[in-house]
PDB file of N, CA and C in Angstrom:
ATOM      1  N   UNK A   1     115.563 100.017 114.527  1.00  0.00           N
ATOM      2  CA  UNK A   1     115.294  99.336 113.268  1.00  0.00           C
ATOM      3  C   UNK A   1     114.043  99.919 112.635  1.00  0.00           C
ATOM      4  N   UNK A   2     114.056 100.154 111.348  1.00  0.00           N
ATOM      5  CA  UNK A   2     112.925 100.747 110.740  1.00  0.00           C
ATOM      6  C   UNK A   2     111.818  99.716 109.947  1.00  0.00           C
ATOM      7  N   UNK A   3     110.647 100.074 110.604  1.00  0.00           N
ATOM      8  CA  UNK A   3     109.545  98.790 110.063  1.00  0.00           C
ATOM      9  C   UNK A   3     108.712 100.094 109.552  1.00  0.00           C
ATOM     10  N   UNK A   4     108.245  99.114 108.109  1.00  0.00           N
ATOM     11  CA  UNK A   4     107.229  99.820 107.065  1.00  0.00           C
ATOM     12  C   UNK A   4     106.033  99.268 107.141  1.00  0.00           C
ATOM     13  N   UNK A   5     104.925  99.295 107.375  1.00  0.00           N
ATOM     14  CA  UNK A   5     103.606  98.370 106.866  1.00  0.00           C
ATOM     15  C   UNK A   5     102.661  99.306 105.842  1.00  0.00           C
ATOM     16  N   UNK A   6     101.835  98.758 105.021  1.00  0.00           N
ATOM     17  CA  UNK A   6     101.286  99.232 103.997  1.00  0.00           C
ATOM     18  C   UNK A   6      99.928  99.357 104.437  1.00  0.00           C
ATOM     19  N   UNK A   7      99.050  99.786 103.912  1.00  0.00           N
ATOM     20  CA  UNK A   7      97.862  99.417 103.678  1.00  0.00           C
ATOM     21  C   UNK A   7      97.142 100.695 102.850  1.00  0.00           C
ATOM     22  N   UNK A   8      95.616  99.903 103.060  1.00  0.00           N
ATOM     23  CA  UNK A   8      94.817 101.051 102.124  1.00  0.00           C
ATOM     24  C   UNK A   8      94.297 100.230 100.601  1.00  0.00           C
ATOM     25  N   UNK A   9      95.056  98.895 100.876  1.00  0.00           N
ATOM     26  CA  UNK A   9      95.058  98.612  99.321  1.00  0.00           C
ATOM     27  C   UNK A   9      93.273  97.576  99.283  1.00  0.00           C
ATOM     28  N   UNK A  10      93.151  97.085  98.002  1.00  0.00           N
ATOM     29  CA  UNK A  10      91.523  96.695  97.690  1.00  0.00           C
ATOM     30  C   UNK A  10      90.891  96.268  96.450  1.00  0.00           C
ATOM     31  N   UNK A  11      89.807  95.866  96.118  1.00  0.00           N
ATOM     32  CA  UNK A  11      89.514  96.233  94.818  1.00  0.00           C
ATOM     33  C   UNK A  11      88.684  96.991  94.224  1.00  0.00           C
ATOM     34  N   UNK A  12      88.528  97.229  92.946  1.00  0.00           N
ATOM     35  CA  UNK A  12      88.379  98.737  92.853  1.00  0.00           C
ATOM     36  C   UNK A  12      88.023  98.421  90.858  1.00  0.00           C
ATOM     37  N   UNK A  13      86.851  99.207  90.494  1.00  0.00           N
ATOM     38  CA  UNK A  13      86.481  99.192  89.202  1.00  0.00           C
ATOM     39  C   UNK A  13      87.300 100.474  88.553  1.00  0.00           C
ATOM     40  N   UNK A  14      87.829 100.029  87.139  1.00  0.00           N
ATOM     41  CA  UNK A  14      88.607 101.240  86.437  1.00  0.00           C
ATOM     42  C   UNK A  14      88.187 102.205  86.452  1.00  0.00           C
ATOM     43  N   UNK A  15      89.172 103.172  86.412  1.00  0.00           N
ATOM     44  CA  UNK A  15      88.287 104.720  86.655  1.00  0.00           C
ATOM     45  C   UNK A  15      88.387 105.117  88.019  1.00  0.00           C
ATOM     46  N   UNK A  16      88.111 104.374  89.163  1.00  0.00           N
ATOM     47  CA  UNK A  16      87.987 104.525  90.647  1.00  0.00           C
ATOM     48  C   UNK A  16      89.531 105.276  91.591  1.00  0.00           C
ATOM     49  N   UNK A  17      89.324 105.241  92.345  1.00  0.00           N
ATOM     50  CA  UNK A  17      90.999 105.687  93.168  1.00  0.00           C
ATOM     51  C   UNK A  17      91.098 104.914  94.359  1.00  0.00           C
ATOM     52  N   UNK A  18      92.263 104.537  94.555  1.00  0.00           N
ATOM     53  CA  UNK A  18      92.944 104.258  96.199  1.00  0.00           C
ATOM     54  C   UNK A  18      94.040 105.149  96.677  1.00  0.00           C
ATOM     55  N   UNK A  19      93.865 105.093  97.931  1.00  0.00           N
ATOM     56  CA  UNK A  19      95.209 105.483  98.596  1.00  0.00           C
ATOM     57  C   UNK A  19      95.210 105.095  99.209  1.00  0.00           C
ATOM     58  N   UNK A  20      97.053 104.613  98.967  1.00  0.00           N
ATOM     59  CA  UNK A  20      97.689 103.890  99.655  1.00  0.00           C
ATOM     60  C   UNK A  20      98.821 104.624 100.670  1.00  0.00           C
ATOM     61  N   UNK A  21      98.256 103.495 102.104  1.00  0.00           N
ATOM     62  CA  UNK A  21      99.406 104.435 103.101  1.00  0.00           C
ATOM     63  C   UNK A  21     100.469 103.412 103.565  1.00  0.00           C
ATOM     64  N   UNK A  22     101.830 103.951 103.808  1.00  0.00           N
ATOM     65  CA  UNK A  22     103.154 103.316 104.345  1.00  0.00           C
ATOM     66  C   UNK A  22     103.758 104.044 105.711  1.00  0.00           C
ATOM     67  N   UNK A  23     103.248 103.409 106.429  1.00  0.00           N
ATOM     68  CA  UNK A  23     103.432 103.903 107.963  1.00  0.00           C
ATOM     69  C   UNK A  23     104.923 103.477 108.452  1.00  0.00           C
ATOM     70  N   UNK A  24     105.931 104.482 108.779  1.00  0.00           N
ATOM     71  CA  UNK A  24     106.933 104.247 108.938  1.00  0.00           C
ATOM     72  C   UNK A  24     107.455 104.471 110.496  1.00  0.00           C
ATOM     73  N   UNK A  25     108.039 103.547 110.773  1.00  0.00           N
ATOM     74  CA  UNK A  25     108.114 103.452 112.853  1.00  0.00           C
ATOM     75  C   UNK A  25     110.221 103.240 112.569  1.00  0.00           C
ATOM     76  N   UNK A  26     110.574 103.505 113.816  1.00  0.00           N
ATOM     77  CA  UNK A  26     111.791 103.521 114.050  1.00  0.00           C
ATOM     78  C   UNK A  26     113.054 104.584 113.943  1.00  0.00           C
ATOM     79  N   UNK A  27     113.852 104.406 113.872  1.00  0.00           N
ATOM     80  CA  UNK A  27     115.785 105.512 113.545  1.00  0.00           C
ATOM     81  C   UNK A  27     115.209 105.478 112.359  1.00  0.00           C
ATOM     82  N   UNK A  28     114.376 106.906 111.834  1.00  0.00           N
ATOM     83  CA  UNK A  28     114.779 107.269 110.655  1.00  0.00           C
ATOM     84  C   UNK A  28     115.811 108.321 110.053  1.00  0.00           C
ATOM     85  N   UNK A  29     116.705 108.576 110.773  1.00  0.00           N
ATOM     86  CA  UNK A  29     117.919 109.954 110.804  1.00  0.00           C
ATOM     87  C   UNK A  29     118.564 109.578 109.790  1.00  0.00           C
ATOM     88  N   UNK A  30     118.941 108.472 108.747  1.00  0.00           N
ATOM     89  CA  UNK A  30     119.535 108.585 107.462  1.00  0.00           C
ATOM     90  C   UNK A  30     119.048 107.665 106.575  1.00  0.00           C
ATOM     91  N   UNK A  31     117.783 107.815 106.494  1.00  0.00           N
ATOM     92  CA  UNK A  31     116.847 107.902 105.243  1.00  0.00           C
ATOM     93  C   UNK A  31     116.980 108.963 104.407  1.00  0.00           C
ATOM     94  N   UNK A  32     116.985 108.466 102.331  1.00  0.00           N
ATOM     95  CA  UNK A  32     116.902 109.668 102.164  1.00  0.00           C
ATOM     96  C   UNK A  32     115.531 109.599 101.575  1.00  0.00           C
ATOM     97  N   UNK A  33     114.954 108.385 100.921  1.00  0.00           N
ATOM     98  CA  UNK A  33     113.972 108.394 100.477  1.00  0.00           C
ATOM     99  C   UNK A  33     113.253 107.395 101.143  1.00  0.00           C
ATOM    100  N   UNK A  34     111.881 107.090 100.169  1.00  0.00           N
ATOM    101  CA  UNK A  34     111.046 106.301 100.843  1.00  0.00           C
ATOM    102  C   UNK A  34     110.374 105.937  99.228  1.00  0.00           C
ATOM    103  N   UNK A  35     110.165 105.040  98.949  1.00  0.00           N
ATOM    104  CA  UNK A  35     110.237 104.583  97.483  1.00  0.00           C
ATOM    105  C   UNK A  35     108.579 103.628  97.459  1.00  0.00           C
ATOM    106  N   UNK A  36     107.879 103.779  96.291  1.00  0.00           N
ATOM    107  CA  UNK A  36     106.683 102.953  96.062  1.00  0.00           C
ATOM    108  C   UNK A  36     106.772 102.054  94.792  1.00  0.00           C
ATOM    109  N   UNK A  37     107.346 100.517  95.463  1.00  0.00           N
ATOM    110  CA  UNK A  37     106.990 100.107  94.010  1.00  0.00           C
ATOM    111  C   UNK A  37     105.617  98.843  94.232  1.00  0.00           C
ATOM    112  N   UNK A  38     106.236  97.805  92.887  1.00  0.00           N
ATOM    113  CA  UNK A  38     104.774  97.629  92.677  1.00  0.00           C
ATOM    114  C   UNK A  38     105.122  96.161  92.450  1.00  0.00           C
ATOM    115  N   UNK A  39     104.463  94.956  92.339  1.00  0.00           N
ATOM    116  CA  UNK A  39     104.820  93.670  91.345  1.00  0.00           C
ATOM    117  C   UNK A  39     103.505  92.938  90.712  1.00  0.00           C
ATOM    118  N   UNK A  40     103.016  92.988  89.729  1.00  0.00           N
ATOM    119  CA  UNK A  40     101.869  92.137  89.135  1.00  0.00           C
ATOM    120  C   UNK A  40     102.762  90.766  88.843  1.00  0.00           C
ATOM    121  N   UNK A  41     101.553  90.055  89.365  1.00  0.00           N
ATOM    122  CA  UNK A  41     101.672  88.279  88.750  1.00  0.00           C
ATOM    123  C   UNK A  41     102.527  88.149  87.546  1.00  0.00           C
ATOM    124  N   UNK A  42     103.638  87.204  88.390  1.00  0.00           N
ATOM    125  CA  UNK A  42     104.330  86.804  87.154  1.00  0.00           C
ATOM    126  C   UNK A  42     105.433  87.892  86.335  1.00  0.00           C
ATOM    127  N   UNK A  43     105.301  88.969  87.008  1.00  0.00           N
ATOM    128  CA  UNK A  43     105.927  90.572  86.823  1.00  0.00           C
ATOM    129  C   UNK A  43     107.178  90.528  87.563  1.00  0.00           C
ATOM    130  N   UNK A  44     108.573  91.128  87.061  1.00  0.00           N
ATOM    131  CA  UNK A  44     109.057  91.556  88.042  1.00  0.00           C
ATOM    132  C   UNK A  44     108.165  92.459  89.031  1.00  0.00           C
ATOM    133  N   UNK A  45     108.997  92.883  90.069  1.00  0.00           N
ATOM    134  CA  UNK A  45     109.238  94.341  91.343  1.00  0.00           C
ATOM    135  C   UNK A  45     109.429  95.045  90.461  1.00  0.00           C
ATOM    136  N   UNK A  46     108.805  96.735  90.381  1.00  0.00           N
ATOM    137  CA  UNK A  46     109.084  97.950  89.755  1.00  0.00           C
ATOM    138  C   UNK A  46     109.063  99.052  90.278  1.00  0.00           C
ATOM    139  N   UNK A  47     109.994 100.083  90.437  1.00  0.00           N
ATOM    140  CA  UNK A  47     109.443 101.551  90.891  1.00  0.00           C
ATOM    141  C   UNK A  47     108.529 101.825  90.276  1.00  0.00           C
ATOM    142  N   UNK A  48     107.707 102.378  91.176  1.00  0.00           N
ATOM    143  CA  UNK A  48     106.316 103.519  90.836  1.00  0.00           C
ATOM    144  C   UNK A  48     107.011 104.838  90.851  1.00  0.00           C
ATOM    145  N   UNK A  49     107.291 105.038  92.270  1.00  0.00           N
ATOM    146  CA  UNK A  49     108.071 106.420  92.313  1.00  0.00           C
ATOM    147  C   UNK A  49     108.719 106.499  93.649  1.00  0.00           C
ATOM    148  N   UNK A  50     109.161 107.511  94.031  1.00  0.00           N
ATOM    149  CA  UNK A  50     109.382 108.045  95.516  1.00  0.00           C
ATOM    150  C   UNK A  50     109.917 109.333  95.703  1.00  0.00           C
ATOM    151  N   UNK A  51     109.931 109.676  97.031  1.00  0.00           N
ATOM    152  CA  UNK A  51     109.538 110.832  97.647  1.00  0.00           C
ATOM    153  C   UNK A  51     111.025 111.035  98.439  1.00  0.00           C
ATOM    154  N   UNK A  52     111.895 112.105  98.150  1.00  0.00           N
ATOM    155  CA  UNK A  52     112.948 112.317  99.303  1.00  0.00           C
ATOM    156  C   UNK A  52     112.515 113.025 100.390  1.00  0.00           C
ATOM    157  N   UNK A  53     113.320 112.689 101.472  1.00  0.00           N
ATOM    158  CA  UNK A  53     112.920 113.184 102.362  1.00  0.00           C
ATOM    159  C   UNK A  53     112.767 114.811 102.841  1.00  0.00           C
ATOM    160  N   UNK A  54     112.919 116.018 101.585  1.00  0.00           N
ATOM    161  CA  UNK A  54     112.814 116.693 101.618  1.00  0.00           C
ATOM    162  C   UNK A  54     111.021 117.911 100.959  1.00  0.00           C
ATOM    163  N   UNK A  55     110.229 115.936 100.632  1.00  0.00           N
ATOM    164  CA  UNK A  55     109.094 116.225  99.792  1.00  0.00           C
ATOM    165  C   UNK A  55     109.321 116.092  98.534  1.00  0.00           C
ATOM    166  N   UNK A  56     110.409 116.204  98.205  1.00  0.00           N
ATOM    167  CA  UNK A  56     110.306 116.237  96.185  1.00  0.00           C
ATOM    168  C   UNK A  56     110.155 115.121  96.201  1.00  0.00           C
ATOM    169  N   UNK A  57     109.269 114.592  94.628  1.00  0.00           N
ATOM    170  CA  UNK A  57     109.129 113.405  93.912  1.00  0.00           C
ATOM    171  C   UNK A  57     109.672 113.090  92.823  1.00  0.00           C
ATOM    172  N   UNK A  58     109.658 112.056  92.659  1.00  0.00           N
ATOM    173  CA  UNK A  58     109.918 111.596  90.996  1.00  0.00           C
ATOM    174  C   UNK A  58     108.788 109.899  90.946  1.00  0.00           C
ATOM    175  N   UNK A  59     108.989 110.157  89.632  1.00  0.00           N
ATOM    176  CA  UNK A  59     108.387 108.965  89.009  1.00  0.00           C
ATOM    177  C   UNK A  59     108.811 108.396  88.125  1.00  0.00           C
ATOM    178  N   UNK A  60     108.992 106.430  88.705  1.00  0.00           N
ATOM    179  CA  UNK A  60     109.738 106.250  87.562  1.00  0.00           C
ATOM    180  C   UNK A  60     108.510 105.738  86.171  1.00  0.00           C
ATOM    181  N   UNK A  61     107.921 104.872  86.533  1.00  0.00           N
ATOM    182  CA  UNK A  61     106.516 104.927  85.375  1.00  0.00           C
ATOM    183  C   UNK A  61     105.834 105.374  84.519  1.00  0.00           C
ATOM    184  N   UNK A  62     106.440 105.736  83.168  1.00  0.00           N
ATOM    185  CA  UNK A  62     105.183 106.572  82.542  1.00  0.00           C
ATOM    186  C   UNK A  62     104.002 106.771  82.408  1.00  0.00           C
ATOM    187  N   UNK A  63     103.739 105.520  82.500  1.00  0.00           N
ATOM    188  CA  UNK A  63     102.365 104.796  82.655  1.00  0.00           C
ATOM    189  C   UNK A  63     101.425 105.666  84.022  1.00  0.00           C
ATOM    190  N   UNK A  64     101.966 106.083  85.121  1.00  0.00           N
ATOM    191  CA  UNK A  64     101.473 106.738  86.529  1.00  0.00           C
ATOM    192  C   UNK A  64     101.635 108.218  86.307  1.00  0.00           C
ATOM    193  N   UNK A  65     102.076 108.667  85.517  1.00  0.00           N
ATOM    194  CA  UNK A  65     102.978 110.319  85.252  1.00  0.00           C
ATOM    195  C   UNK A  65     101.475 111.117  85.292  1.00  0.00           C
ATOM    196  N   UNK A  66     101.335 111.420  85.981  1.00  0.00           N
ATOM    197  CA  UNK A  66      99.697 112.282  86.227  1.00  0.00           C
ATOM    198  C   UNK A  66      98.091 111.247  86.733  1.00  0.00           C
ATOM    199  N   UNK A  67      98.885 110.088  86.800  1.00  0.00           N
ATOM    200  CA  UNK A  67      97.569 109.730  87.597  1.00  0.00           C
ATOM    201  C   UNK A  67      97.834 109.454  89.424  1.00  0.00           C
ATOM    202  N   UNK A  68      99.482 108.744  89.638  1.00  0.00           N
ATOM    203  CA  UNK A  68      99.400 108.803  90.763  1.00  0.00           C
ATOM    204  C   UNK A  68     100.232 109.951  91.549  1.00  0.00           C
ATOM    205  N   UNK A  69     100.223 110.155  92.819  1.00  0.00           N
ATOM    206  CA  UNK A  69     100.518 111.641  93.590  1.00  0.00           C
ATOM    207  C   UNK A  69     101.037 110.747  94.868  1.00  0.00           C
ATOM    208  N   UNK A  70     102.508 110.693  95.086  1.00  0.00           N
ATOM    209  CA  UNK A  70     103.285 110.322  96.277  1.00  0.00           C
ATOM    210  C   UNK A  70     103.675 111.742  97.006  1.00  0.00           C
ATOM    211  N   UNK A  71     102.856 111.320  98.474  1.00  0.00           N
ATOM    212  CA  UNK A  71     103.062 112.540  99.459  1.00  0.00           C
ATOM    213  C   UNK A  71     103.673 112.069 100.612  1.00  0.00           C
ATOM    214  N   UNK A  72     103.999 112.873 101.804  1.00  0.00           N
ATOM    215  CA  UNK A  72     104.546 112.458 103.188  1.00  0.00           C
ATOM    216  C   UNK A  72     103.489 113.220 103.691  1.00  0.00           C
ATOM    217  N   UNK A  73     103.640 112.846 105.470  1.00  0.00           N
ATOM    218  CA  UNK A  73     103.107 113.568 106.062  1.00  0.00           C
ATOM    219  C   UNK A  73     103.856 113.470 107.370  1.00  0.00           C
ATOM    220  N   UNK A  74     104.870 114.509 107.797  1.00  0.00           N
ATOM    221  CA  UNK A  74     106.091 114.436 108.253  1.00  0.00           C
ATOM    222  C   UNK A  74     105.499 113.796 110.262  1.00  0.00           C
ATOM    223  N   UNK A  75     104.614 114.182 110.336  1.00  0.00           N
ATOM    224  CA  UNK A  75     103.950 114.442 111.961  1.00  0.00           C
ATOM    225  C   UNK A  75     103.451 113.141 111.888  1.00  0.00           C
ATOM    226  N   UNK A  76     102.894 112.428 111.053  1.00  0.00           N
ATOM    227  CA  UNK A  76     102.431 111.036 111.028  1.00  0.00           C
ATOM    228  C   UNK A  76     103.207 109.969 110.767  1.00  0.00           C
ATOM    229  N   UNK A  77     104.703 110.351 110.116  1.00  0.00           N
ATOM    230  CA  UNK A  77     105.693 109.643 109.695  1.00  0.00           C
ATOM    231  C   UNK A  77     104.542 108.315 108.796  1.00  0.00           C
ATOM    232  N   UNK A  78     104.292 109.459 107.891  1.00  0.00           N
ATOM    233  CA  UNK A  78     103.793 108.180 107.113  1.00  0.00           C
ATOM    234  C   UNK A  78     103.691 108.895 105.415  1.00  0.00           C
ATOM    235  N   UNK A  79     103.847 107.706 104.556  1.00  0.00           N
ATOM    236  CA  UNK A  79     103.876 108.434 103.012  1.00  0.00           C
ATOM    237  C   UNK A  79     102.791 107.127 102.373  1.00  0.00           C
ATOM    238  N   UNK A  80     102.252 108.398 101.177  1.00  0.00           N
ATOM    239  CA  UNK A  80     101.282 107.893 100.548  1.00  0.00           C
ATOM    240  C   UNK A  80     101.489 108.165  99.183  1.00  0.00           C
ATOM    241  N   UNK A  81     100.444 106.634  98.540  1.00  0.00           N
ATOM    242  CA  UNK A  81     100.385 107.069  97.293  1.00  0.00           C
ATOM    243  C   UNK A  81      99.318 107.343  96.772  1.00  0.00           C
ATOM    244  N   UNK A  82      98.868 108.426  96.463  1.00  0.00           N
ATOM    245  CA  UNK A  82      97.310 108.448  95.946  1.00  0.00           C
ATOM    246  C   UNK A  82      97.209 108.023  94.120  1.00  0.00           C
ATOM    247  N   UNK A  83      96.468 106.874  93.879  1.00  0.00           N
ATOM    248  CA  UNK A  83      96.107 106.404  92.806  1.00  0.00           C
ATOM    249  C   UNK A  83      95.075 106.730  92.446  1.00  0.00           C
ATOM    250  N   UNK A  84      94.728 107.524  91.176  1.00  0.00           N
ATOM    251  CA  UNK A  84      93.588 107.736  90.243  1.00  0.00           C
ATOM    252  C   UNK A  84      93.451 107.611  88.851  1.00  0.00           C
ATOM    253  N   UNK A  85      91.998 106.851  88.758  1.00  0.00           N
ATOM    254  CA  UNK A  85      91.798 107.036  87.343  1.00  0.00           C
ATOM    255  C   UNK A  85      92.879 105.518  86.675  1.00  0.00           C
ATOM    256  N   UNK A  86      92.669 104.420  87.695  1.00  0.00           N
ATOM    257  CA  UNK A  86      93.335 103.443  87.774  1.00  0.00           C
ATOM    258  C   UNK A  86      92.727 102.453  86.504  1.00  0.00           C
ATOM    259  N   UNK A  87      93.294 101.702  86.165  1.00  0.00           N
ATOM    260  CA  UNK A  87      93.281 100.810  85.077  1.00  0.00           C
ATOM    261  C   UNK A  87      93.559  99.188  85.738  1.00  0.00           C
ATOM    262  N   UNK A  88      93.124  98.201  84.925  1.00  0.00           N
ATOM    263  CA  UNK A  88      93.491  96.914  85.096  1.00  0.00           C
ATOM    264  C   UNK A  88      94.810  96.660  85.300  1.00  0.00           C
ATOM    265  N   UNK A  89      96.143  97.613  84.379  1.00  0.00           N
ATOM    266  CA  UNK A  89      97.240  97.218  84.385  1.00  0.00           C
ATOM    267  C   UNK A  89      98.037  97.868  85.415  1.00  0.00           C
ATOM    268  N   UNK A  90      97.280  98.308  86.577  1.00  0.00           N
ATOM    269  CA  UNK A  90      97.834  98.560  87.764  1.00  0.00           C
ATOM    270  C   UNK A  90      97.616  97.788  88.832  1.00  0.00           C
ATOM    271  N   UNK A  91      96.747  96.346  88.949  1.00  0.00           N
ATOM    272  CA  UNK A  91      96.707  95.551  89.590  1.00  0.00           C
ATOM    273  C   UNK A  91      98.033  94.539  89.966  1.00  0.00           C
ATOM    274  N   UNK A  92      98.610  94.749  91.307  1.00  0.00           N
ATOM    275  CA  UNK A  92     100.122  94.606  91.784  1.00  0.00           C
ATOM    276  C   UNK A  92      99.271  94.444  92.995  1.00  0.00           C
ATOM    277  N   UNK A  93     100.813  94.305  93.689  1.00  0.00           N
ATOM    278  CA  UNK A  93     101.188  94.034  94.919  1.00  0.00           C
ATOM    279  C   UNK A  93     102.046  95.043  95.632  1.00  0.00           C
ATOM    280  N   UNK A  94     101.539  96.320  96.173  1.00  0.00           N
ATOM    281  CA  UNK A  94     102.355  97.341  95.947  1.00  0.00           C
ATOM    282  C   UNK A  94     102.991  97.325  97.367  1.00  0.00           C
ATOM    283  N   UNK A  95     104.543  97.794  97.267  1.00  0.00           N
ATOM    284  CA  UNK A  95     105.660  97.661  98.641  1.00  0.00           C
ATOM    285  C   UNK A  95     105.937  98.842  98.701  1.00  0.00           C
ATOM    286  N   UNK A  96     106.100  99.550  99.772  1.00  0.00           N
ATOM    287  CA  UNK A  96     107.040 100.673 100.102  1.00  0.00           C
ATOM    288  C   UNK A  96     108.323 100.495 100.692  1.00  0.00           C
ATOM    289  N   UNK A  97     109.566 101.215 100.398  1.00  0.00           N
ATOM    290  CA  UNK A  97     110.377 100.508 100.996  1.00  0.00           C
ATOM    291  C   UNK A  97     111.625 102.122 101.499  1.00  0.00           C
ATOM    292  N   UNK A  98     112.682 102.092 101.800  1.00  0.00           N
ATOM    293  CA  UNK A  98     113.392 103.017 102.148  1.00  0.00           C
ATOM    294  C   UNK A  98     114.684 102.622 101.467  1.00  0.00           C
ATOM    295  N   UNK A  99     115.003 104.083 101.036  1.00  0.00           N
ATOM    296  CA  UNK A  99     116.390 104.027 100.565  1.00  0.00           C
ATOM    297  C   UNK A  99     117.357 104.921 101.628  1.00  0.00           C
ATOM    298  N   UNK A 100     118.108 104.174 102.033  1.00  0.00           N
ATOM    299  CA  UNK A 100     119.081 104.787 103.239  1.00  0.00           C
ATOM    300  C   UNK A 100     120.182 105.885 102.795  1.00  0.00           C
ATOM    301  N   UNK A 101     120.486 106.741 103.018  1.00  0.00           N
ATOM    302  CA  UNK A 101     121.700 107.571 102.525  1.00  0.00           C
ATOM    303  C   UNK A 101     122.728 107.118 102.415  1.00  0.00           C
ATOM    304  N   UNK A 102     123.639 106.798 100.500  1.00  0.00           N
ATOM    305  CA  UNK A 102     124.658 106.321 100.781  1.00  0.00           C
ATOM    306  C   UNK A 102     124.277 105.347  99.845  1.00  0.00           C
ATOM    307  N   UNK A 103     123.170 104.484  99.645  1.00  0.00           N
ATOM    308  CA  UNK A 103     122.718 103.030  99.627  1.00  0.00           C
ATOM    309  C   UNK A 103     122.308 103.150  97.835  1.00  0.00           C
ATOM    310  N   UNK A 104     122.070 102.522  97.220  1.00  0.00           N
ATOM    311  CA  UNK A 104     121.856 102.342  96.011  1.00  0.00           C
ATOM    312  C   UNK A 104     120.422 100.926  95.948  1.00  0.00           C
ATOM    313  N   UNK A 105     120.347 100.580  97.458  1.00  0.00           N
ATOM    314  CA  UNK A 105     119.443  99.782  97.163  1.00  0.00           C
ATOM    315  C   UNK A 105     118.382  99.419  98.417  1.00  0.00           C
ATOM    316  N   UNK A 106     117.255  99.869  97.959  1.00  0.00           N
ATOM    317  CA  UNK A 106     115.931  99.852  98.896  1.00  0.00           C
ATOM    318  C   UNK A 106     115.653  98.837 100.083  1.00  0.00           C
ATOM    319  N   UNK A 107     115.553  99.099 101.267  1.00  0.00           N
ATOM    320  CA  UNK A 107     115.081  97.994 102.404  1.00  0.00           C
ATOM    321  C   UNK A 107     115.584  98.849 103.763  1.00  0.00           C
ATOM    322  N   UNK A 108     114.506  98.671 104.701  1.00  0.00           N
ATOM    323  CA  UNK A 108     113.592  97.279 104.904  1.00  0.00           C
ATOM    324  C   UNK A 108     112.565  97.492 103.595  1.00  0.00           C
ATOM    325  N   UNK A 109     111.844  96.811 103.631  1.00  0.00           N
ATOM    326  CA  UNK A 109     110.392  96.742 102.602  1.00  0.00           C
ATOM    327  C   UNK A 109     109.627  95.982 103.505  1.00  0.00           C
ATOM    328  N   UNK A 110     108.142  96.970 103.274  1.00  0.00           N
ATOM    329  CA  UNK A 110     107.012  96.225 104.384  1.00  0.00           C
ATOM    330  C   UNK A 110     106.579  95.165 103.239  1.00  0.00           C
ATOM    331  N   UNK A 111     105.303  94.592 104.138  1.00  0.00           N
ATOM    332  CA  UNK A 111     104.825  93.129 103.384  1.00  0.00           C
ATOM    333  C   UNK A 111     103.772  93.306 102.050  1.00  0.00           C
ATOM    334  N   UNK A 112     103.869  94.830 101.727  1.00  0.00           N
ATOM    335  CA  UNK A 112     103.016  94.734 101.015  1.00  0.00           C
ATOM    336  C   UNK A 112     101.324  94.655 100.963  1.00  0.00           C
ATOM    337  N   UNK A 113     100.769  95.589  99.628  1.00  0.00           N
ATOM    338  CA  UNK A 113      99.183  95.661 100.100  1.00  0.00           C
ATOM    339  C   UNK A 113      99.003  95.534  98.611  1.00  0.00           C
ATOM    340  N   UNK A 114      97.491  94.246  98.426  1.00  0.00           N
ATOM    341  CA  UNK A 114      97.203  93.965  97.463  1.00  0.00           C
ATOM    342  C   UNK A 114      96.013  95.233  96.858  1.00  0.00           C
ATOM    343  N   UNK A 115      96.316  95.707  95.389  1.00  0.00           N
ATOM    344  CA  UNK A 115      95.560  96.261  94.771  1.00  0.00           C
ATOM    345  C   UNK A 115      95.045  95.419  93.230  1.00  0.00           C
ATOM    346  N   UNK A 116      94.012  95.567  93.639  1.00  0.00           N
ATOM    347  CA  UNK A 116      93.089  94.749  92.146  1.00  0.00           C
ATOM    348  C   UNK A 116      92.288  95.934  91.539  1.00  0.00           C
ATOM    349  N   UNK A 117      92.263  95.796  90.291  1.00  0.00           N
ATOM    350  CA  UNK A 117      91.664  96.688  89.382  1.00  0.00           C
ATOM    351  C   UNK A 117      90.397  95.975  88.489  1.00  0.00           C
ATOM    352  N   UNK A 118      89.434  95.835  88.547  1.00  0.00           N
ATOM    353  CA  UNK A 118      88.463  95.309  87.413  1.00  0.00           C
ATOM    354  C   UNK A 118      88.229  96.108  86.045  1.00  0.00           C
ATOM    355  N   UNK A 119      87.747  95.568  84.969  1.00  0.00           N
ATOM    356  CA  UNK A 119      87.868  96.135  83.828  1.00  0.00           C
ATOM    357  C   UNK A 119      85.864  95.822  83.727  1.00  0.00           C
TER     358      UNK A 119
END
């Protein structure tokens, strides 16, 4: 069974950076991705972006399109999101989660790591 946990997350004055890590344990043999989204108060859940398991990215956010950088690191089985140059309207609740091969829809999903932004 595949368990995700997050962390890395904090608060943080605009302008500043986090990175965030998603440590991934278990059968990962048909994973294809590994996905970062996000939820502010009162917000739906949103993709940020994600990473196939071959390293390529995408992003779904315009809003992130050159500030944040989703990486793996295949030996650590763990993926990150590096956030910079962050704003108030990135204060969420950010989840990583896995998209299985085949699947159209993300899980497990870890519990999540709170990021706050001050203005």
């Amino acid at each position: 069974q595949v368990q995700l946990v997050e962390s890395g997350g904090g608060v943080v004055q605009a302008g500043e950076s986090l990175r965030l890590s998603c440590a991934v344990s278990g059968n990962m043999f048909n994973f294809a991705a590994v996905g970062w989204h996000r939820q502010a108060p009162a917000k739906e859940r949103e993709l940020v972006g994600l990473i196939l398991k071959n390293g390529a990215t995408g992003y779904a956010l315009d809003s992130v399109k050159g500030r944040f950088t989703i990486s793996m690191d295949d030996a650590k089985n763990t993926v990150y999101l590096q956030m910079n140059r962050l704003k108030p309207e990135d204060t969420a609740v950010y989840y990583c989660a896995v998209l299985r091969r085949g699947s159209t829809a993300y899980g497990p999903w870890g519990r999540g790591t709170q990021v706050t932004v001050s203005s």
